[in-house]
N, C-alpha and C. Protein backbone atom coordinates (compact mmCIF):
# COMPACT_ATOMS: atom_id res chain seq x y z
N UNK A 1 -230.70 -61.77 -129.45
CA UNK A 1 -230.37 -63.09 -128.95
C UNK A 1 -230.73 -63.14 -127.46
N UNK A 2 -231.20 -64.28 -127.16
CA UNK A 2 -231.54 -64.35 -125.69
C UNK A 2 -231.03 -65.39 -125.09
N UNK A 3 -229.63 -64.86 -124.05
CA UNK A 3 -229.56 -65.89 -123.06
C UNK A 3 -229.65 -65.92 -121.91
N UNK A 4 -229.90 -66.90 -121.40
CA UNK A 4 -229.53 -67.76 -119.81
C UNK A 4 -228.43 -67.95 -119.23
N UNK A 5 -228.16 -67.88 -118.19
CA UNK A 5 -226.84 -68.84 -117.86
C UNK A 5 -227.58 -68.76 -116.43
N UNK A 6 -227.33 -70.27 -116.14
CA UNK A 6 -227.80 -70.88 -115.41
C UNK A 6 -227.19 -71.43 -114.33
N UNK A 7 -226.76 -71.13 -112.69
CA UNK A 7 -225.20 -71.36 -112.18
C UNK A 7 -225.93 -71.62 -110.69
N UNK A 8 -224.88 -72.35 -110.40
CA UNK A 8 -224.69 -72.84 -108.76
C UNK A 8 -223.79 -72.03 -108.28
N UNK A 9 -224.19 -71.70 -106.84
CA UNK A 9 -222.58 -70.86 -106.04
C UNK A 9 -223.11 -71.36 -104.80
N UNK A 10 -222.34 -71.81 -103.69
CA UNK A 10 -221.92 -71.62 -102.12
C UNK A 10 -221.80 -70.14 -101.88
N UNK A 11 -220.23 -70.22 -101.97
CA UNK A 11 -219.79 -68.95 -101.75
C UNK A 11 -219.69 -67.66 -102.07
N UNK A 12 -220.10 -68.11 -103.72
CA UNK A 12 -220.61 -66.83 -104.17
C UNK A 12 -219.88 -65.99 -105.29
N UNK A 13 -218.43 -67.08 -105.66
CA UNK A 13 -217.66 -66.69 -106.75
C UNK A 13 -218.04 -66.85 -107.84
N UNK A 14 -219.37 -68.06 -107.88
CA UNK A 14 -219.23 -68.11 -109.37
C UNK A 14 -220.74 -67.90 -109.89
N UNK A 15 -221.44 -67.45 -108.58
CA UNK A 15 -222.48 -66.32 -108.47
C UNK A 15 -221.86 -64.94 -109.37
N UNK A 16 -220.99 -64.20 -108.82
CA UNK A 16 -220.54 -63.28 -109.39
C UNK A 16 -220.05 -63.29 -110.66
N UNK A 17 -219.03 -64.53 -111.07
CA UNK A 17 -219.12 -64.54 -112.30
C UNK A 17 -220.25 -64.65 -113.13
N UNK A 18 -221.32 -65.46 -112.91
CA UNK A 18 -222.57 -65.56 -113.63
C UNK A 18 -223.31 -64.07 -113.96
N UNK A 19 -223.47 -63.51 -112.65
CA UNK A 19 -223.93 -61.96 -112.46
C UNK A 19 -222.77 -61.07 -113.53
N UNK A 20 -221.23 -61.28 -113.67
CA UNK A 20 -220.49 -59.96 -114.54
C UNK A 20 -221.29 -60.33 -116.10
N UNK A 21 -221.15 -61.66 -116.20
CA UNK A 21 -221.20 -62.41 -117.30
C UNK A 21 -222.81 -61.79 -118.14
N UNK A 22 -223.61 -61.85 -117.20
CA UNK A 22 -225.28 -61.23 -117.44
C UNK A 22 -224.95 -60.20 -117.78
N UNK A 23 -223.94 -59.17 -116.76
CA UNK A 23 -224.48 -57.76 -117.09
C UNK A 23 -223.85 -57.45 -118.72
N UNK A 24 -222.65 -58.17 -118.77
CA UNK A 24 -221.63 -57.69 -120.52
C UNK A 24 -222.36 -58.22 -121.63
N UNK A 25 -223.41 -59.59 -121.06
CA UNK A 25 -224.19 -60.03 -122.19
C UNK A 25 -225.51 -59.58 -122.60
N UNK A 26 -226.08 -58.79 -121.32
CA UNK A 26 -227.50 -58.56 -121.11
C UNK A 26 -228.10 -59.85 -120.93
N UNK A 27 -228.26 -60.65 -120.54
CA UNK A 27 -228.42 -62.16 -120.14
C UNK A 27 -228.90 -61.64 -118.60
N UNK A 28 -230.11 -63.41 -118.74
CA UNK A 28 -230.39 -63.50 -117.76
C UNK A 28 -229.62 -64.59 -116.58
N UNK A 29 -229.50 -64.23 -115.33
CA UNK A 29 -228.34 -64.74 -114.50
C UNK A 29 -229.65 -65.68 -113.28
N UNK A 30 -229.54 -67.19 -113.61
CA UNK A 30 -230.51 -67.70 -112.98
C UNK A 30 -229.88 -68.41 -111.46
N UNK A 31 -230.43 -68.76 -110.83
CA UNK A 31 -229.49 -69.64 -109.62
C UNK A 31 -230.37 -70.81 -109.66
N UNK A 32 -229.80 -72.50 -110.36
CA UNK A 32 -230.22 -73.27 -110.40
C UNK A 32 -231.32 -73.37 -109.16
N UNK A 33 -231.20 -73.13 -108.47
CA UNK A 33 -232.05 -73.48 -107.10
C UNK A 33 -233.72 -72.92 -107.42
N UNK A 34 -233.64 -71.38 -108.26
CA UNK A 34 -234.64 -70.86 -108.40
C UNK A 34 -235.19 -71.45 -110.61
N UNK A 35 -234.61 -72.23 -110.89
CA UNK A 35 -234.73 -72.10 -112.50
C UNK A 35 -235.55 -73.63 -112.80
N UNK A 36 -236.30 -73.18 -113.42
CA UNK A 36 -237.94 -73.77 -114.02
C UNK A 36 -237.22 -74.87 -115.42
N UNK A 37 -237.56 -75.59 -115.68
CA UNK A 37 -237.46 -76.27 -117.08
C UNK A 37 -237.24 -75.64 -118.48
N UNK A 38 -238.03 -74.50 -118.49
CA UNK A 38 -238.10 -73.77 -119.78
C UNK A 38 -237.05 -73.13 -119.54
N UNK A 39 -236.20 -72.61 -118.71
CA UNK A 39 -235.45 -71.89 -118.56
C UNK A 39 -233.71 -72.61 -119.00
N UNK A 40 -234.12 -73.92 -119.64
CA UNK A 40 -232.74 -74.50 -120.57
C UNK A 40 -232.72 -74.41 -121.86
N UNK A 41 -234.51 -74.10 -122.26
CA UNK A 41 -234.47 -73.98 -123.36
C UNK A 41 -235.64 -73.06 -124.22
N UNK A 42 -235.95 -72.41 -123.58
CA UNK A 42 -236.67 -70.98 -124.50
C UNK A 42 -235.20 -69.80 -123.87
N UNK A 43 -234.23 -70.10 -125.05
CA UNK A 43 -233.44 -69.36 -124.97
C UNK A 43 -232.59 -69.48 -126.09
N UNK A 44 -231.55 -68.54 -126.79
CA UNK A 44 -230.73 -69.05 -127.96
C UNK A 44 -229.82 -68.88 -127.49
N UNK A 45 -229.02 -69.38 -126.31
CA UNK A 45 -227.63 -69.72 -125.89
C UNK A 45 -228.45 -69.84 -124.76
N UNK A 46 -227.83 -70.99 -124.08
CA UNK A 46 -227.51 -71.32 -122.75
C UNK A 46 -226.42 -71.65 -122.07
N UNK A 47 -226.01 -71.00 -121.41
CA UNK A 47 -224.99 -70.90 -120.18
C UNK A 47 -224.80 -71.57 -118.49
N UNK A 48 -224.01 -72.76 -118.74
CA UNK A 48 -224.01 -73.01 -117.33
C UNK A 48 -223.18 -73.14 -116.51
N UNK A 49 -222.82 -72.77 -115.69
CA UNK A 49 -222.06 -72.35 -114.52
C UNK A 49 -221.76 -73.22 -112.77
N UNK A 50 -220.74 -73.91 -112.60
CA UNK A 50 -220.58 -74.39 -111.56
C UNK A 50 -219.50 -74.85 -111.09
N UNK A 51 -218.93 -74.50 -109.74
CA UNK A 51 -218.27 -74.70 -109.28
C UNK A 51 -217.77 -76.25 -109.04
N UNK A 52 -216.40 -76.30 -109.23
CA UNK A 52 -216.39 -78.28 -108.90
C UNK A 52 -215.84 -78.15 -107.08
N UNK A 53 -216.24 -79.12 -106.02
CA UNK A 53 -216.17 -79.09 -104.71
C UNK A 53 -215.77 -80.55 -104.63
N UNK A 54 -214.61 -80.58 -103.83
CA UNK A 54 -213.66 -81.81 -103.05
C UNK A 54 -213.05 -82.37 -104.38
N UNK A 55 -213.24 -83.65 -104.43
CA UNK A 55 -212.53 -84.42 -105.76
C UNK A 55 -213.10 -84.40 -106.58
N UNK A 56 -213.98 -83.64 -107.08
CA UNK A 56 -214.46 -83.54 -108.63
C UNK A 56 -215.92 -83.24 -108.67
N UNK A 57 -216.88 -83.27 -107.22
CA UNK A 57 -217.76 -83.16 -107.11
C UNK A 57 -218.56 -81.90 -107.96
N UNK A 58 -220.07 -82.10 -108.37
CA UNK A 58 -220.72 -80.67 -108.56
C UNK A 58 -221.07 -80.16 -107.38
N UNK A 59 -221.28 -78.60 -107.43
CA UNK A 59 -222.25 -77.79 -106.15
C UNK A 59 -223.24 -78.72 -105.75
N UNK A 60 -223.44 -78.57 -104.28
CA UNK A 60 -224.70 -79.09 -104.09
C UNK A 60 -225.63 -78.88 -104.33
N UNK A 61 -226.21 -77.29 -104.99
CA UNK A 61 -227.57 -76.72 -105.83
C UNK A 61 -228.09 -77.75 -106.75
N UNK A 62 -226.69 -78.07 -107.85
CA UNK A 62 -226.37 -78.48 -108.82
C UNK A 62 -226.93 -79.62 -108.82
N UNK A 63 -226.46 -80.60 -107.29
CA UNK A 63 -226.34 -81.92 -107.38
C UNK A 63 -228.08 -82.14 -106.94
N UNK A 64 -228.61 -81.70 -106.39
CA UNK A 64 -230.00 -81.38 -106.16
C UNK A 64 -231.09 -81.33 -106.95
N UNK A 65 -230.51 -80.36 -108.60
CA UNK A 65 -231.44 -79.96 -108.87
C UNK A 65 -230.92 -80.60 -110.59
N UNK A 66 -230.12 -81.43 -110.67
CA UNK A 66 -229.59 -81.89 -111.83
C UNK A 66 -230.80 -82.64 -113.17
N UNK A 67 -231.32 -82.94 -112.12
CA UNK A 67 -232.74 -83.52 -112.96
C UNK A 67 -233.28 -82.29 -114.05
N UNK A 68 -233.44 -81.29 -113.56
CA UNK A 68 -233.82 -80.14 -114.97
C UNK A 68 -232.60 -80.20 -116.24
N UNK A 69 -231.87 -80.55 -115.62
CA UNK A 69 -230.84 -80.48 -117.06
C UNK A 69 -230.93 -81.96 -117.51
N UNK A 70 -230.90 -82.98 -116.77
CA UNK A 70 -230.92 -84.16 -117.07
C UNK A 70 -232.18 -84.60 -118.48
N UNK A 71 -233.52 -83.74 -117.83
CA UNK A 71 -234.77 -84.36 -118.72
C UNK A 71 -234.68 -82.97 -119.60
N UNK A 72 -234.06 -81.89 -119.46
CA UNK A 72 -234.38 -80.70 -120.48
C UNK A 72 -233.71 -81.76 -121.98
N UNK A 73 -234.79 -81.40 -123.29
CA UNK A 73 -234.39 -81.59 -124.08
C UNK A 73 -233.25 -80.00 -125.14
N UNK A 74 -232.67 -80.72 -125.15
CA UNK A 74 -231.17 -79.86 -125.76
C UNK A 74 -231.12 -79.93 -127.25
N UNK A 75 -231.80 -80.73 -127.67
CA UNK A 75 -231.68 -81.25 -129.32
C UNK A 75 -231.41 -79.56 -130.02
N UNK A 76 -230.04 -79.93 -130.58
CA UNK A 76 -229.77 -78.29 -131.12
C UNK A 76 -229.85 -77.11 -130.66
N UNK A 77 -229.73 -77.22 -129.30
CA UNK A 77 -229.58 -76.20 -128.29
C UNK A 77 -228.27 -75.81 -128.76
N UNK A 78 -227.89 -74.33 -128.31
CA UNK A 78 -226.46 -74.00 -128.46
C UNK A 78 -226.17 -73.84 -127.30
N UNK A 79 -225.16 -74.31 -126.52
CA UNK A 79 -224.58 -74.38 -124.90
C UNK A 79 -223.24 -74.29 -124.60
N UNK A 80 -222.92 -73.60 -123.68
CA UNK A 80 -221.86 -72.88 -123.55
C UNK A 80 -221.54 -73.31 -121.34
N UNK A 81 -220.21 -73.72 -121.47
CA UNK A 81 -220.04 -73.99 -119.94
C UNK A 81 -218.75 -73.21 -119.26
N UNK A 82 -219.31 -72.94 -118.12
CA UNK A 82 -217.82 -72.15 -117.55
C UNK A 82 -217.98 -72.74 -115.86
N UNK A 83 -217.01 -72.77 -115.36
CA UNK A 83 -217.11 -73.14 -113.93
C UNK A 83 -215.43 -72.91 -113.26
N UNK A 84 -215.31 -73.27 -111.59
CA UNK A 84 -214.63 -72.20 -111.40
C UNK A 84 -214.20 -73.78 -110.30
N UNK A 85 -212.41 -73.36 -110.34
CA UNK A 85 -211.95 -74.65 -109.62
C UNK A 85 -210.51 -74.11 -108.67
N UNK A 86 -209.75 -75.05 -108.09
CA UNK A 86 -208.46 -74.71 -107.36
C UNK A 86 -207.49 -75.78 -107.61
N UNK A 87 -206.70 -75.04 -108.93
CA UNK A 87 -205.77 -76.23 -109.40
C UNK A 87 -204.74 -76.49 -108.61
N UNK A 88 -204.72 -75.78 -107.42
CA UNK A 88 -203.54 -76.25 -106.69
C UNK A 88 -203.90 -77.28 -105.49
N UNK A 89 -205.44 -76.96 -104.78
CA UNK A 89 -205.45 -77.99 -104.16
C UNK A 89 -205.76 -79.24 -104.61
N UNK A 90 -206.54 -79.01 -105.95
CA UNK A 90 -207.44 -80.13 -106.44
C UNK A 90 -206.53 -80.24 -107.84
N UNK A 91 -205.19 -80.38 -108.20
CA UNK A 91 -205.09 -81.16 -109.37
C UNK A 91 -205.06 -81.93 -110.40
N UNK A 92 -205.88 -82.90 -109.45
CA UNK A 92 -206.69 -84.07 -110.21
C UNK A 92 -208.20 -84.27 -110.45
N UNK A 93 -208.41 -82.97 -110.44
CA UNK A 93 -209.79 -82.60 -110.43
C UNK A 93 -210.59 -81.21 -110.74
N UNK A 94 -209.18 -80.57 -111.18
CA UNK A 94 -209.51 -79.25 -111.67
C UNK A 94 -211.15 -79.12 -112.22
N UNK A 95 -211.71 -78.34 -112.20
CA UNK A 95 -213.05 -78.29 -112.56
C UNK A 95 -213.58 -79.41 -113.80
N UNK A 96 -213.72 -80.46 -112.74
CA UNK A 96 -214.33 -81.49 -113.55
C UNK A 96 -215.56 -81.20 -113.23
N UNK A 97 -216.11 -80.51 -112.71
CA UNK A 97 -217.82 -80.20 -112.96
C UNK A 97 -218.09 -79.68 -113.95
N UNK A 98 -217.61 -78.93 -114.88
CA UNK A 98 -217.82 -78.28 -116.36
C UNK A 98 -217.57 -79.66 -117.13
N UNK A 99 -217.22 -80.81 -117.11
CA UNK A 99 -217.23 -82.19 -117.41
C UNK A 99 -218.07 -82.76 -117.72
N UNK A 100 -218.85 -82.56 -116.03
CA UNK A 100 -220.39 -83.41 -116.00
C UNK A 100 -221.12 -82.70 -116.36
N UNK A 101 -221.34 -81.45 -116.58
CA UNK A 101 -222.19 -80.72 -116.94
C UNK A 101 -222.11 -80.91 -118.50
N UNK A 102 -220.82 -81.19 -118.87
CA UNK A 102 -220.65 -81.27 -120.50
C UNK A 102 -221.37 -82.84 -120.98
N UNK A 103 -220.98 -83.84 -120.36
CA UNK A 103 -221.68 -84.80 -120.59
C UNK A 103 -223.17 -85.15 -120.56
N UNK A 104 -223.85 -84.25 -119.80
CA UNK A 104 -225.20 -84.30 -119.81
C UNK A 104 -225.28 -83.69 -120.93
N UNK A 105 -224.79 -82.08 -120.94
CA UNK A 105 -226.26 -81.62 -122.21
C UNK A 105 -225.45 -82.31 -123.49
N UNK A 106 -224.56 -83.17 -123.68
CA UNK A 106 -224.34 -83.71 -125.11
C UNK A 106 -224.90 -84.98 -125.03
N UNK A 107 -225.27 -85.61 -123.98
CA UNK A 107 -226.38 -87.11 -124.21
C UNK A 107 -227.90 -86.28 -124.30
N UNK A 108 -228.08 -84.84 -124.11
CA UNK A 108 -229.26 -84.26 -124.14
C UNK A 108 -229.76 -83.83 -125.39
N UNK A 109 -228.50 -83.53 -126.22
CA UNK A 109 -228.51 -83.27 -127.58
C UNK A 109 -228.20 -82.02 -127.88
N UNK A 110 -227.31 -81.18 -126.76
CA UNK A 110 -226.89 -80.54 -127.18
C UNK A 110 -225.74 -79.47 -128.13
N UNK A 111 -225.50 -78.51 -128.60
CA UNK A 111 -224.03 -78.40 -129.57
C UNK A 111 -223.33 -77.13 -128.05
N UNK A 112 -222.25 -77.87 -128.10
CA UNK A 112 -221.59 -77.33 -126.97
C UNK A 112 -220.45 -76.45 -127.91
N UNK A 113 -220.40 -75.08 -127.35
CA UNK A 113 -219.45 -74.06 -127.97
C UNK A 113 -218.81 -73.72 -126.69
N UNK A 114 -217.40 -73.06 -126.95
CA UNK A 114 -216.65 -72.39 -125.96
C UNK A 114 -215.50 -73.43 -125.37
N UNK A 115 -215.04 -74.11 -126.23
CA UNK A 115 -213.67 -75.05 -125.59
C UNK A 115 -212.61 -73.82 -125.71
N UNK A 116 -212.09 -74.13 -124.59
CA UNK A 116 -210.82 -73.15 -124.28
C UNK A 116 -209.71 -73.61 -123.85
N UNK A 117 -208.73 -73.46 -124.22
CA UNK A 117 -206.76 -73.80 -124.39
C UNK A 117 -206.42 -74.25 -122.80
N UNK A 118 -205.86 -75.36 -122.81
CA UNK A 118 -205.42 -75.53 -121.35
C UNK A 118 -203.73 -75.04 -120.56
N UNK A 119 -203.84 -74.29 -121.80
CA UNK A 119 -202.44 -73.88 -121.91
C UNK A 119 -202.57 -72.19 -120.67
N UNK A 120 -201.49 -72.40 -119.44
CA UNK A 120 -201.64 -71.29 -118.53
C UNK A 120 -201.83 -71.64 -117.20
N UNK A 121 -202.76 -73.16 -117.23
CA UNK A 121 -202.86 -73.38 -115.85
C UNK A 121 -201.90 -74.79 -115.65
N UNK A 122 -202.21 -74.94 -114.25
CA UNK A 122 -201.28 -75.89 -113.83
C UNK A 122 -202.05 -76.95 -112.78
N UNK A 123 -202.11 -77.93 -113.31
CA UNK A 123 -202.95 -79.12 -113.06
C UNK A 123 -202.65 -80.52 -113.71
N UNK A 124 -203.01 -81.46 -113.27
CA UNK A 124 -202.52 -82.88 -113.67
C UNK A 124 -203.36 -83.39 -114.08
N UNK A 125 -204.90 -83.41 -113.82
CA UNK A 125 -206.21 -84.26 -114.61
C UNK A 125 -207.36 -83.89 -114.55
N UNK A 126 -208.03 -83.77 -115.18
CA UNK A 126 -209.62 -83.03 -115.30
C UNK A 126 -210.56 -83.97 -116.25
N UNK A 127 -211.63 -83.70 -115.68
CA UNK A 127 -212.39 -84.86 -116.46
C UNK A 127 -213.12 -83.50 -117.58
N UNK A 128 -212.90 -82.50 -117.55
CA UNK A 128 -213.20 -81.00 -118.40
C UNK A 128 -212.56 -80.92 -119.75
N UNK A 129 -211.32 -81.77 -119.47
CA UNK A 129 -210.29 -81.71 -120.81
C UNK A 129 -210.50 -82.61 -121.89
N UNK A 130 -211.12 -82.44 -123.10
CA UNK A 130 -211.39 -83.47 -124.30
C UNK A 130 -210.60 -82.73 -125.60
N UNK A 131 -209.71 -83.55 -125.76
CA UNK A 131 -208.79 -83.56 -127.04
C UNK A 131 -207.92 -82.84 -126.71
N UNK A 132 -207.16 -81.99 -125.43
CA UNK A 132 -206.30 -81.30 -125.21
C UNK A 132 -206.76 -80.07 -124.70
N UNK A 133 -207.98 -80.05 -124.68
CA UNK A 133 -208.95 -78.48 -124.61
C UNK A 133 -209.98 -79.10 -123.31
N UNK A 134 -210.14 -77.60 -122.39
CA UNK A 134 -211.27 -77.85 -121.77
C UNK A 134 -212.49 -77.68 -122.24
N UNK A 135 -213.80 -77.90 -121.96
CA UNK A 135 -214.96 -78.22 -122.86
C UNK A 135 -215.75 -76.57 -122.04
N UNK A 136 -214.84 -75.85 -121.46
CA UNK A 136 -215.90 -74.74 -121.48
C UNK A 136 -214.79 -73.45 -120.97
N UNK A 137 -214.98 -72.57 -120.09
CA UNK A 137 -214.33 -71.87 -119.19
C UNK A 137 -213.79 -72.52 -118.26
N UNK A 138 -212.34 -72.17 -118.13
CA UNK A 138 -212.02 -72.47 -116.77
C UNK A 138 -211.35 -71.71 -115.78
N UNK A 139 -212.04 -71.07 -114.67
CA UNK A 139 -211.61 -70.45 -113.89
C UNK A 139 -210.97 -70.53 -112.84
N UNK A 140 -210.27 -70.00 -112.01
CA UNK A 140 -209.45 -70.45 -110.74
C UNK A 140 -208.96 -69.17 -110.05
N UNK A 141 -210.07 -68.46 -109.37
CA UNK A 141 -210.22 -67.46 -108.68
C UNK A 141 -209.29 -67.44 -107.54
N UNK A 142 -209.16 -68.44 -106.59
CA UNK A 142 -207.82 -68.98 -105.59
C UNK A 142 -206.73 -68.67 -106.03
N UNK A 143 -206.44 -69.37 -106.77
CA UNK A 143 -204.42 -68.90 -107.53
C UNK A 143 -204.85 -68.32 -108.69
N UNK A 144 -205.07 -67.80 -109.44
CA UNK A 144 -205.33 -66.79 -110.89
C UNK A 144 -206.46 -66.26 -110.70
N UNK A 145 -206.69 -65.10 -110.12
CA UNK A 145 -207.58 -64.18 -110.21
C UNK A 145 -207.30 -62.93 -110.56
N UNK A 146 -206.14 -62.89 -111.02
CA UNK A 146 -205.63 -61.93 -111.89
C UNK A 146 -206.10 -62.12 -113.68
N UNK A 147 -206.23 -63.24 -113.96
CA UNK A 147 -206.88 -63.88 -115.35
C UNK A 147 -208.17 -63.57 -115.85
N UNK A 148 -208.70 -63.63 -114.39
CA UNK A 148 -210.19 -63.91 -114.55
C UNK A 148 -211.02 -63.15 -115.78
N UNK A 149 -210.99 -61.64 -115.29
CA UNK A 149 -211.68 -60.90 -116.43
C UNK A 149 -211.38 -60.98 -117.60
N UNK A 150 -209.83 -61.12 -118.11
CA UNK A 150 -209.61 -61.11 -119.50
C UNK A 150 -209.81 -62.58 -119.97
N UNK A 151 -210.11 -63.67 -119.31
CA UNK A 151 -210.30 -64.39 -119.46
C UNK A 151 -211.64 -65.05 -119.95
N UNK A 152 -212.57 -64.30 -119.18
CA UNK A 152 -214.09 -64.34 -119.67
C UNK A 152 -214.42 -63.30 -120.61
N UNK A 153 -213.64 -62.32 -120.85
CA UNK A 153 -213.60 -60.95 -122.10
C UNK A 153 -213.84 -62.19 -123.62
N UNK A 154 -212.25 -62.69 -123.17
CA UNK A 154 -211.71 -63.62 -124.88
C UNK A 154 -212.81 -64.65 -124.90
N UNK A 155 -213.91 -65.41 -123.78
CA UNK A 155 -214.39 -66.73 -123.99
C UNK A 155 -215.82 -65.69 -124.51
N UNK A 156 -216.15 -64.51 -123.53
CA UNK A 156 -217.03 -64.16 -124.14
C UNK A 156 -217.52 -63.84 -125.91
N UNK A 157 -216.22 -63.53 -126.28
CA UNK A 157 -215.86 -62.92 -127.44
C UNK A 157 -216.39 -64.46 -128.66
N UNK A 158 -215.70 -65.38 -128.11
CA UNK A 158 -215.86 -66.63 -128.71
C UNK A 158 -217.09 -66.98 -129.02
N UNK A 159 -217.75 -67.12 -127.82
CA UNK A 159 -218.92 -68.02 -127.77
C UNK A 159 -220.38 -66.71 -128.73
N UNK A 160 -219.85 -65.86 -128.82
CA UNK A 160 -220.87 -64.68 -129.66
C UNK A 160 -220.77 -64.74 -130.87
């Protein structure tokens, strides 16, 4: 199986997650800034990765370079999202970038795997949460970074 995951970082947390995530999958770990068109879809899982910034915003890589995901065709792609947020400063916005990222590749045509339990964190609104579940990973390296690894262990486990 060959995947991608495809991620924005600033600072570099969710760089690293993208990078643990490559090495446990053997996956390739792209940085939107450097990733080509084919690289959403000559792959059999794709992975994307991004941090949400201020009130709900995507990375700025992200917000830059959104057009490759926008025109990549997804039709029966299998896609998988994780991104990394601070439910304490941002509770009304907990990683709503795994949101927008979810809403693109499903107007793209893609089948999105990896909804995970919102049960653990502590937050008031996310645009990430559909039917009670977030629509990918959700991380929060700031206040739960004690979670983190076993956290991407069980999503990894899932999405395989």
């Amino acid at each position: 199986m060959s995947i991608n995951i495809i991620f924005g970082s600033d600072s570099g947390c969710t760089k690293k997650i993208a990078l643990d995530m490559a090495k446990r999958l053997d996956a390739r770990a792209i940085n939107i800034l450097k990733a080509q068109p084919s690289d959403f879809t000559e792959c059999s899982l794709l992975i994307l990765g991004c941090p949400t910034y201020g009130d709900g915003e995507l990375q700025i890589d992200w917000e830059d370079k959104l057009d490759l995901l926008q025109q990549a065709n997804l039709e029966n792609k299998t896609v998988a999202i994780f991104g990394t947020g601070d439910q304490d400063i941002y509770p009304d916005s907990f990683v709503d970038a795994i949101g927008i990222l979810y809403d693109i590749a499903v107007e793209r045509g893609a089948n999105i795997i990896g909804f995970t339990d919102t049960a653990g964190y502590q937050f008031t609104k996310s645009v990430a949460v559909r039917d009670g579940h977030f629509v990918g990973l959700a991380l929060d390296e700031d206040n739960q970074p004690f979670e983190t690894d076993d956290r991407i262990a069980d999503w990894l486990k899932k999405i395989l």
